[in-house]
PDB file of N, CA and C in Angstrom:
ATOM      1  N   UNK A   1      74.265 129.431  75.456  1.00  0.00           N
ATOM      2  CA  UNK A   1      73.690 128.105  75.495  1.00  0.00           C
ATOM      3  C   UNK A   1      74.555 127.087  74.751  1.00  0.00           C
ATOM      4  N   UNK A   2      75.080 127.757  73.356  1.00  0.00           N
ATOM      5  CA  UNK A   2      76.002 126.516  72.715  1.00  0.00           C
ATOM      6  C   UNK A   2      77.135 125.960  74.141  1.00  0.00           C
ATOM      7  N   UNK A   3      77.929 126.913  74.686  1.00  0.00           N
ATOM      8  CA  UNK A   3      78.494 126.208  75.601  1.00  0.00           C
ATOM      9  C   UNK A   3      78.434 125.637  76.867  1.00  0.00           C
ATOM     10  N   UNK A   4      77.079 125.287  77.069  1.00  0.00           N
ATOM     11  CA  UNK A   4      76.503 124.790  78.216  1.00  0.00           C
ATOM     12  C   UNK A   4      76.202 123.433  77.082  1.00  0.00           C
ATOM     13  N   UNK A   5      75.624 123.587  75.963  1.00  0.00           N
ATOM     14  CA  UNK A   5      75.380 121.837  75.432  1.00  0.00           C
ATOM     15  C   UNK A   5      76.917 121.507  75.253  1.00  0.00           C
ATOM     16  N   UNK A   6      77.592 122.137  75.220  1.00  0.00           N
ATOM     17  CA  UNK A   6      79.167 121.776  75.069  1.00  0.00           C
ATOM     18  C   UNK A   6      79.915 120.907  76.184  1.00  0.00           C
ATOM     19  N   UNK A   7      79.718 121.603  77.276  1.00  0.00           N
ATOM     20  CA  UNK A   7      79.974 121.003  78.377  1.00  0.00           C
ATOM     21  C   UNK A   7      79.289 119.714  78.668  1.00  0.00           C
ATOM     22  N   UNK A   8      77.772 119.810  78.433  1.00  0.00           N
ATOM     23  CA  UNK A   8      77.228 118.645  78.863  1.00  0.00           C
ATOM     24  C   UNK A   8      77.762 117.000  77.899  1.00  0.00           C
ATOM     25  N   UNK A   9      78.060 117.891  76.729  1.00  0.00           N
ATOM     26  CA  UNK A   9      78.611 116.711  75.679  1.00  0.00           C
ATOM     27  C   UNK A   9      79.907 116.289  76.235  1.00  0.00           C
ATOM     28  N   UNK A  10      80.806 117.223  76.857  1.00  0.00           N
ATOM     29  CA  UNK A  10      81.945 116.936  77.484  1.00  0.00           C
ATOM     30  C   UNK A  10      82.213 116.082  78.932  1.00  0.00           C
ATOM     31  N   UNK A  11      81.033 116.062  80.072  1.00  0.00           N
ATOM     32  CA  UNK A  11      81.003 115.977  81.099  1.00  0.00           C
ATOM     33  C   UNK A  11      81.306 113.805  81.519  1.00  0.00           C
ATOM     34  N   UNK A  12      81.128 113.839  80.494  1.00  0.00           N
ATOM     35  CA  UNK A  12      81.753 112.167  80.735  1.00  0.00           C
ATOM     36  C   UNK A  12      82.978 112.093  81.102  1.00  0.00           C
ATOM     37  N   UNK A  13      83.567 113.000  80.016  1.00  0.00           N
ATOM     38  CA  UNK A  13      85.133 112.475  80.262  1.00  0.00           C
ATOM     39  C   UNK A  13      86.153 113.784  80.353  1.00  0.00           C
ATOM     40  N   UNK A  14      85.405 114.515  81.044  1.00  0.00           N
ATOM     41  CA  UNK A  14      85.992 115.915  81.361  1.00  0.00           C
ATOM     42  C   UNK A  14      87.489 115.775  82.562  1.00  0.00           C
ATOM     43  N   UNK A  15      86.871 115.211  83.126  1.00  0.00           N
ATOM     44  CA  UNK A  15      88.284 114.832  84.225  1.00  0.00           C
ATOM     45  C   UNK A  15      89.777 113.860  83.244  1.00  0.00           C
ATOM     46  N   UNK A  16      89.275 113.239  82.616  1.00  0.00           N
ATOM     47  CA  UNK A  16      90.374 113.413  81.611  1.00  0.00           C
ATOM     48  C   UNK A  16      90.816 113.758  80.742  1.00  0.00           C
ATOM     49  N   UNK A  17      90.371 115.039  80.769  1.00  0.00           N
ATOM     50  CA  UNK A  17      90.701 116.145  79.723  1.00  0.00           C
ATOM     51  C   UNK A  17      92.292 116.432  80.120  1.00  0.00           C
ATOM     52  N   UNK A  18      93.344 116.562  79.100  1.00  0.00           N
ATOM     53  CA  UNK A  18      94.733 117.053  79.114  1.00  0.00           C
ATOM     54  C   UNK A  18      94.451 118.569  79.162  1.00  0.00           C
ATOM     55  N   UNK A  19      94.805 118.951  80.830  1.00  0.00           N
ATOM     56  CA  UNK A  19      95.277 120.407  80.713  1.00  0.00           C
ATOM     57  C   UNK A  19      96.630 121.300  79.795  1.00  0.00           C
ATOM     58  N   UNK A  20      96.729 122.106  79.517  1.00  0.00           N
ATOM     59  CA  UNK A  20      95.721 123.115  79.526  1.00  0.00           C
ATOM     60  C   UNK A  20      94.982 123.038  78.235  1.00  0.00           C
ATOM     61  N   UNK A  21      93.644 123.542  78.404  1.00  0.00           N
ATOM     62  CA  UNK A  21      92.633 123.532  77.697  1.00  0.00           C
ATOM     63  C   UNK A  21      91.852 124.792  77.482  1.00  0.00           C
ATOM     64  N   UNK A  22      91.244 125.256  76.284  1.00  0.00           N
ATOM     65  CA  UNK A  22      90.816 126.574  75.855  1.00  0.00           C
ATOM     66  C   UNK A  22      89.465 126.311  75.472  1.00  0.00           C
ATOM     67  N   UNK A  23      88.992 127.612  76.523  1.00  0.00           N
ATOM     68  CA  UNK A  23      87.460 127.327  75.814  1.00  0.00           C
ATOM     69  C   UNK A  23      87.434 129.384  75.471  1.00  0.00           C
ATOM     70  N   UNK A  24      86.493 129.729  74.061  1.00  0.00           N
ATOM     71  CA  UNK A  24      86.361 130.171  73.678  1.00  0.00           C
ATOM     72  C   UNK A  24      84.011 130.569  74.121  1.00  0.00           C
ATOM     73  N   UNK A  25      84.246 131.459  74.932  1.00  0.00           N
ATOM     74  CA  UNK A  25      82.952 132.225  75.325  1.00  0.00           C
ATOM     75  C   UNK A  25      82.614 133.201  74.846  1.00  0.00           C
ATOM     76  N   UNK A  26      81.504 133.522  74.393  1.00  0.00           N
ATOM     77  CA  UNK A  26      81.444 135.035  73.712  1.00  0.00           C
ATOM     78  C   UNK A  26      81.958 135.860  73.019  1.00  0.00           C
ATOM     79  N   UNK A  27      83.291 135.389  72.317  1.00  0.00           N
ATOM     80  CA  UNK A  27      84.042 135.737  71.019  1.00  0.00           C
ATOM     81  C   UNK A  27      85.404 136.010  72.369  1.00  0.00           C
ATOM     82  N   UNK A  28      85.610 135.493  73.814  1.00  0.00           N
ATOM     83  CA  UNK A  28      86.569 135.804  74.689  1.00  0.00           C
ATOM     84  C   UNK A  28      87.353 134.228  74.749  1.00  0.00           C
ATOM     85  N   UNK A  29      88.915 134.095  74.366  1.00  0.00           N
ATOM     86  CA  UNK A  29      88.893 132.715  74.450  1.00  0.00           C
ATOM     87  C   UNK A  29      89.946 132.927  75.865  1.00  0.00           C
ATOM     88  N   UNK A  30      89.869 131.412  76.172  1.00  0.00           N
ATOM     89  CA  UNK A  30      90.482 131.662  78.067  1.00  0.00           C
ATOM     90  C   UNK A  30      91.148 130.531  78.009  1.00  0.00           C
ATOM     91  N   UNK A  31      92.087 130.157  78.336  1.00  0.00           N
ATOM     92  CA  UNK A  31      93.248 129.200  78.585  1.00  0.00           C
ATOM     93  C   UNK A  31      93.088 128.633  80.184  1.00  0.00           C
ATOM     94  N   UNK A  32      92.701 127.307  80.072  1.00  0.00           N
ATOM     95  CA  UNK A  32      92.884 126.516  81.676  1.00  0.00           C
ATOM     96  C   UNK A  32      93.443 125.925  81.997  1.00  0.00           C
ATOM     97  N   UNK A  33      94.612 126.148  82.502  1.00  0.00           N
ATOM     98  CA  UNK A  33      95.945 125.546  83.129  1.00  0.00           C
ATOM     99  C   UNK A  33      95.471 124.319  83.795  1.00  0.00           C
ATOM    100  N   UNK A  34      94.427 124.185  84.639  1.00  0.00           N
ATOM    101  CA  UNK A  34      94.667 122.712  85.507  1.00  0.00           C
ATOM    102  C   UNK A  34      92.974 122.692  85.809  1.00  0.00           C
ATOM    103  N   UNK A  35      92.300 122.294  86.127  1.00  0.00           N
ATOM    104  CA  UNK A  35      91.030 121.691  86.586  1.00  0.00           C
ATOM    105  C   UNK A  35      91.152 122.499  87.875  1.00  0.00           C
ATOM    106  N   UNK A  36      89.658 123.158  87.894  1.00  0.00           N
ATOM    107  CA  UNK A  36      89.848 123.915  89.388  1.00  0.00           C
ATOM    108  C   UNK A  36      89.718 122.860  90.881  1.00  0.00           C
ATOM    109  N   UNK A  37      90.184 123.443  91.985  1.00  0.00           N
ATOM    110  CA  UNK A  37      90.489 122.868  93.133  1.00  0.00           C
ATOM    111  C   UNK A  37      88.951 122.768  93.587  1.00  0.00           C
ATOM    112  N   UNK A  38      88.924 123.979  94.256  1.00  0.00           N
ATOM    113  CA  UNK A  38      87.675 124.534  94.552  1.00  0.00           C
ATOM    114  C   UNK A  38      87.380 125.614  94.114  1.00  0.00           C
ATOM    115  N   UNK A  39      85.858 125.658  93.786  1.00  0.00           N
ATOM    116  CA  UNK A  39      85.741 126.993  93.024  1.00  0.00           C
ATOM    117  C   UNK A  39      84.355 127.828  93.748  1.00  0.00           C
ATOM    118  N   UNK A  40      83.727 129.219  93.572  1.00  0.00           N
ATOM    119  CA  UNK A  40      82.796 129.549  94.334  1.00  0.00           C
ATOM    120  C   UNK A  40      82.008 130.251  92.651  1.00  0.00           C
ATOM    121  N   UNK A  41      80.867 129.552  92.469  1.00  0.00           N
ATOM    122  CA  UNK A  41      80.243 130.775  90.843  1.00  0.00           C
ATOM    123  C   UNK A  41      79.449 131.502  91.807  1.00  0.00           C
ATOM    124  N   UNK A  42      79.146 132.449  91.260  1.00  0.00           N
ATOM    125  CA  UNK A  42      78.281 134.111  90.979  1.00  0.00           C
ATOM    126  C   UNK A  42      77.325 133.939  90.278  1.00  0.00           C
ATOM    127  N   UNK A  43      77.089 132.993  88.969  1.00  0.00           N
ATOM    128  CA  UNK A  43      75.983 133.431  88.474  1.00  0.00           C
ATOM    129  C   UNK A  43      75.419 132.018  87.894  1.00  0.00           C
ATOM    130  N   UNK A  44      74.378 132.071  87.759  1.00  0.00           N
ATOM    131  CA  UNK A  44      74.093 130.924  87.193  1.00  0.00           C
ATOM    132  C   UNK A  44      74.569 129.813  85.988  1.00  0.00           C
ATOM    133  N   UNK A  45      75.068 130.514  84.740  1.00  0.00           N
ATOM    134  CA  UNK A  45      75.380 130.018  84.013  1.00  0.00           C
ATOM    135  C   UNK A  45      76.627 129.403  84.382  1.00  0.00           C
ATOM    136  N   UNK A  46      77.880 129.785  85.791  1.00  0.00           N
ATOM    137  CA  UNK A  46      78.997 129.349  85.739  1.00  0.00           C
ATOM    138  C   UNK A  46      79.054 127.931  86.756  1.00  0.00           C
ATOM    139  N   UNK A  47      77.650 128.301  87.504  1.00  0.00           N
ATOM    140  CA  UNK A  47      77.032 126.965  88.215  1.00  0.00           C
ATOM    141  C   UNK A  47      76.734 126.004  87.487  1.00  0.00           C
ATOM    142  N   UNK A  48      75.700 126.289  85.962  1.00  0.00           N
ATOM    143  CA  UNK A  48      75.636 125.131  85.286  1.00  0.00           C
ATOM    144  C   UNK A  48      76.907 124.525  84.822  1.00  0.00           C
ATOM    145  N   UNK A  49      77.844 125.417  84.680  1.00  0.00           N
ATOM    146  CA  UNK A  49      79.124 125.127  83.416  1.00  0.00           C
ATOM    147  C   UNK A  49      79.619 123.723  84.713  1.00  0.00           C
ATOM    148  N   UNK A  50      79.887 124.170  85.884  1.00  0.00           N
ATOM    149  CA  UNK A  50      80.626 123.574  86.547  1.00  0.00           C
ATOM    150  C   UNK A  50      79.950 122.157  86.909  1.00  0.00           C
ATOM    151  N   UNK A  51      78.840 122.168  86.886  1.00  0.00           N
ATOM    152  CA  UNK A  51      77.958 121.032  87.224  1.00  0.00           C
ATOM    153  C   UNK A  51      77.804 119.953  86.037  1.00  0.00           C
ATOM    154  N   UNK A  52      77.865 120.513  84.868  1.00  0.00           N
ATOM    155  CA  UNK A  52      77.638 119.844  83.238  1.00  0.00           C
ATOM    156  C   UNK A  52      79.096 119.254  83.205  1.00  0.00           C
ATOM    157  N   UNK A  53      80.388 119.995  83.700  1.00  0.00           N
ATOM    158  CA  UNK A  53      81.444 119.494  83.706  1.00  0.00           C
ATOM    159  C   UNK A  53      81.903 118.563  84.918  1.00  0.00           C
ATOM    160  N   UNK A  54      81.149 118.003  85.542  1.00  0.00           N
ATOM    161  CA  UNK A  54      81.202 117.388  86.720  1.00  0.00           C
ATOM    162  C   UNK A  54      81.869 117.255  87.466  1.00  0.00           C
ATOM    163  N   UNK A  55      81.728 118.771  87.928  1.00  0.00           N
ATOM    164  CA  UNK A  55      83.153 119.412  89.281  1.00  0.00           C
ATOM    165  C   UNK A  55      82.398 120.049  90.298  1.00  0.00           C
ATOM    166  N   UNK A  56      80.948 118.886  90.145  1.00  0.00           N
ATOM    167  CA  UNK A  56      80.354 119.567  91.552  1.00  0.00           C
ATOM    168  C   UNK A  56      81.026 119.140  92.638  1.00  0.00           C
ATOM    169  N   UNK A  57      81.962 118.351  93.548  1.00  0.00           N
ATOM    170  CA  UNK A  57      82.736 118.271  94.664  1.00  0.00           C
ATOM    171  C   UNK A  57      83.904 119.058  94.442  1.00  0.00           C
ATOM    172  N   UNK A  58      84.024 119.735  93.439  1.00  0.00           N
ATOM    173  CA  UNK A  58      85.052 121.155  93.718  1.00  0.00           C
ATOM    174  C   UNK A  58      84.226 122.207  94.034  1.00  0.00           C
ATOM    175  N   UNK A  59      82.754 122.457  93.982  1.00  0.00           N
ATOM    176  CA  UNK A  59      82.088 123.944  94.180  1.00  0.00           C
ATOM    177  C   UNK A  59      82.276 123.838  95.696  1.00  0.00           C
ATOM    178  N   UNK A  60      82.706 125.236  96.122  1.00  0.00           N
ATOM    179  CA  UNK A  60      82.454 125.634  97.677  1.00  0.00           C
ATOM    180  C   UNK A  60      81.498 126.032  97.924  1.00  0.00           C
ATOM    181  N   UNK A  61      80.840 126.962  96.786  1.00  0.00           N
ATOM    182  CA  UNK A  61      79.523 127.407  97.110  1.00  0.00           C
ATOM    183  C   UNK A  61      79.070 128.366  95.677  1.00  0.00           C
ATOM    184  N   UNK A  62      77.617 128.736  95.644  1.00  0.00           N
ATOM    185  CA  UNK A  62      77.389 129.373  94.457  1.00  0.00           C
ATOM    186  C   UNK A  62      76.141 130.190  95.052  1.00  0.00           C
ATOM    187  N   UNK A  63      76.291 131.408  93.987  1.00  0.00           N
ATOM    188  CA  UNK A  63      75.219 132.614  94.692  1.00  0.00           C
ATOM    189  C   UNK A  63      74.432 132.649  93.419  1.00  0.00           C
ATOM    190  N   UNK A  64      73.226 133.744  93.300  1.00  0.00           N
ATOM    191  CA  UNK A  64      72.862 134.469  92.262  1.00  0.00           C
ATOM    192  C   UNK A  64      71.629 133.927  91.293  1.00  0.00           C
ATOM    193  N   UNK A  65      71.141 132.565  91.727  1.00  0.00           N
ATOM    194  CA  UNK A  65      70.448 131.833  90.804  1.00  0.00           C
ATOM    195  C   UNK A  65      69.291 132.531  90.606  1.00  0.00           C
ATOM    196  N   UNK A  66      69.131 133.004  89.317  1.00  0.00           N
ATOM    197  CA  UNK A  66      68.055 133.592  88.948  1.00  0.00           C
ATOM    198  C   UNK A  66      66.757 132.766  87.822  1.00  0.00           C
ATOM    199  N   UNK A  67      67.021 131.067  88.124  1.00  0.00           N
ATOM    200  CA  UNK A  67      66.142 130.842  87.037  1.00  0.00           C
ATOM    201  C   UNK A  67      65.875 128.967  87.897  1.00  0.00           C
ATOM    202  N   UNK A  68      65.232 127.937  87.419  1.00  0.00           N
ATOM    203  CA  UNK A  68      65.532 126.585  87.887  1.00  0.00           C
ATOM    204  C   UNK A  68      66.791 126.196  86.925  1.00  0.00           C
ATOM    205  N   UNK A  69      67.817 125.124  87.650  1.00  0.00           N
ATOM    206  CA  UNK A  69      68.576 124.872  87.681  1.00  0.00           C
ATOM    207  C   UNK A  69      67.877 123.737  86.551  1.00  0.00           C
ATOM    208  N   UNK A  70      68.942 123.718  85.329  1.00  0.00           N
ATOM    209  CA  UNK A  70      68.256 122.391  84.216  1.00  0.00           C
ATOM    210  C   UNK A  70      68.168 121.257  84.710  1.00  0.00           C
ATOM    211  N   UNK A  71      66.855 120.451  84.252  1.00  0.00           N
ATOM    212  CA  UNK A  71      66.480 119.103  85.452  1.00  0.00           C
ATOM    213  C   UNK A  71      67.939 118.112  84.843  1.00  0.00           C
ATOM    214  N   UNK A  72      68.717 118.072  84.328  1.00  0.00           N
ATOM    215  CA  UNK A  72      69.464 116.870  83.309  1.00  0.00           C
ATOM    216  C   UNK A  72      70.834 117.733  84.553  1.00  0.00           C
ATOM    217  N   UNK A  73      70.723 118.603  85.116  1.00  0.00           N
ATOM    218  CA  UNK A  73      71.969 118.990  86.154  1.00  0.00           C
ATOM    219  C   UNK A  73      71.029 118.991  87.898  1.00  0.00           C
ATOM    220  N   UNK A  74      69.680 118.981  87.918  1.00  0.00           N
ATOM    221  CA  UNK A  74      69.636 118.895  89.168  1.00  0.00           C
ATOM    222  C   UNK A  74      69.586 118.441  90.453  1.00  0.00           C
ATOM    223  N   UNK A  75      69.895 117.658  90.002  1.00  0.00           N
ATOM    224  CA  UNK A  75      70.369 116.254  91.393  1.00  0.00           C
ATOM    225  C   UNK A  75      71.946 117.166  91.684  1.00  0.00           C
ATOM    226  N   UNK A  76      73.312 117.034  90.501  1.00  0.00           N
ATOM    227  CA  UNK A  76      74.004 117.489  91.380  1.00  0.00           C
ATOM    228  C   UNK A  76      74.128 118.417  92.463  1.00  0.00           C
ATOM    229  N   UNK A  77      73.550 119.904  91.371  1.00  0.00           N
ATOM    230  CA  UNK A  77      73.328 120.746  92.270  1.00  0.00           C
ATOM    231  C   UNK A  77      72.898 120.513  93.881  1.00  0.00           C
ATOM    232  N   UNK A  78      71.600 119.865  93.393  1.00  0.00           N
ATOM    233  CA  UNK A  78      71.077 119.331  95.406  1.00  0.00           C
ATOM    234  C   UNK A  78      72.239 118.669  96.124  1.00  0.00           C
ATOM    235  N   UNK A  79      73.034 118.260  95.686  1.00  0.00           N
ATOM    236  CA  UNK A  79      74.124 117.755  96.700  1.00  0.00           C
ATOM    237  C   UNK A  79      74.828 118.821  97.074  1.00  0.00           C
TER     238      UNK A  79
END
């Protein structure tokens, strides 16, 4: 959850974020070369991540939702 309020704190000005950029998940840290093109999530939490970071016109598609989508992300999602 900390990095889902993370993202959402980020999602203003996420597109001008200077790649590459490190985010640190679950004690796993991950290096992001460039802003994804298009992307497809699996699970819910990587749907919110992507939606809080406002790269819903990069999702191709997303599977797996096992819960409601947070109302402060669900308009994108519906698009």
């Amino acid at each position: 959850m900390k990095f889902i309020a993370l993202a959402l704190a980020l999602s203003k000005s996420v597109r001008g974020l200077d790649y590459p950029i490190g985010i640190t998940n679950c004690g796993v840290f991950q290096q992001i070369d460039e802003a994804p093109k298009r992307a497809v999530t699996m699970n819910q939490g990587a749907t919110e991540v992507m939606l809080a970071l406002d790269l819903a016109d990069r999702m191709a598609g997303t599977a797996y939702l096992d819960d409601y989508i947070w109302p402060e992300l669900s308009d994108a999602y519906n698009q």
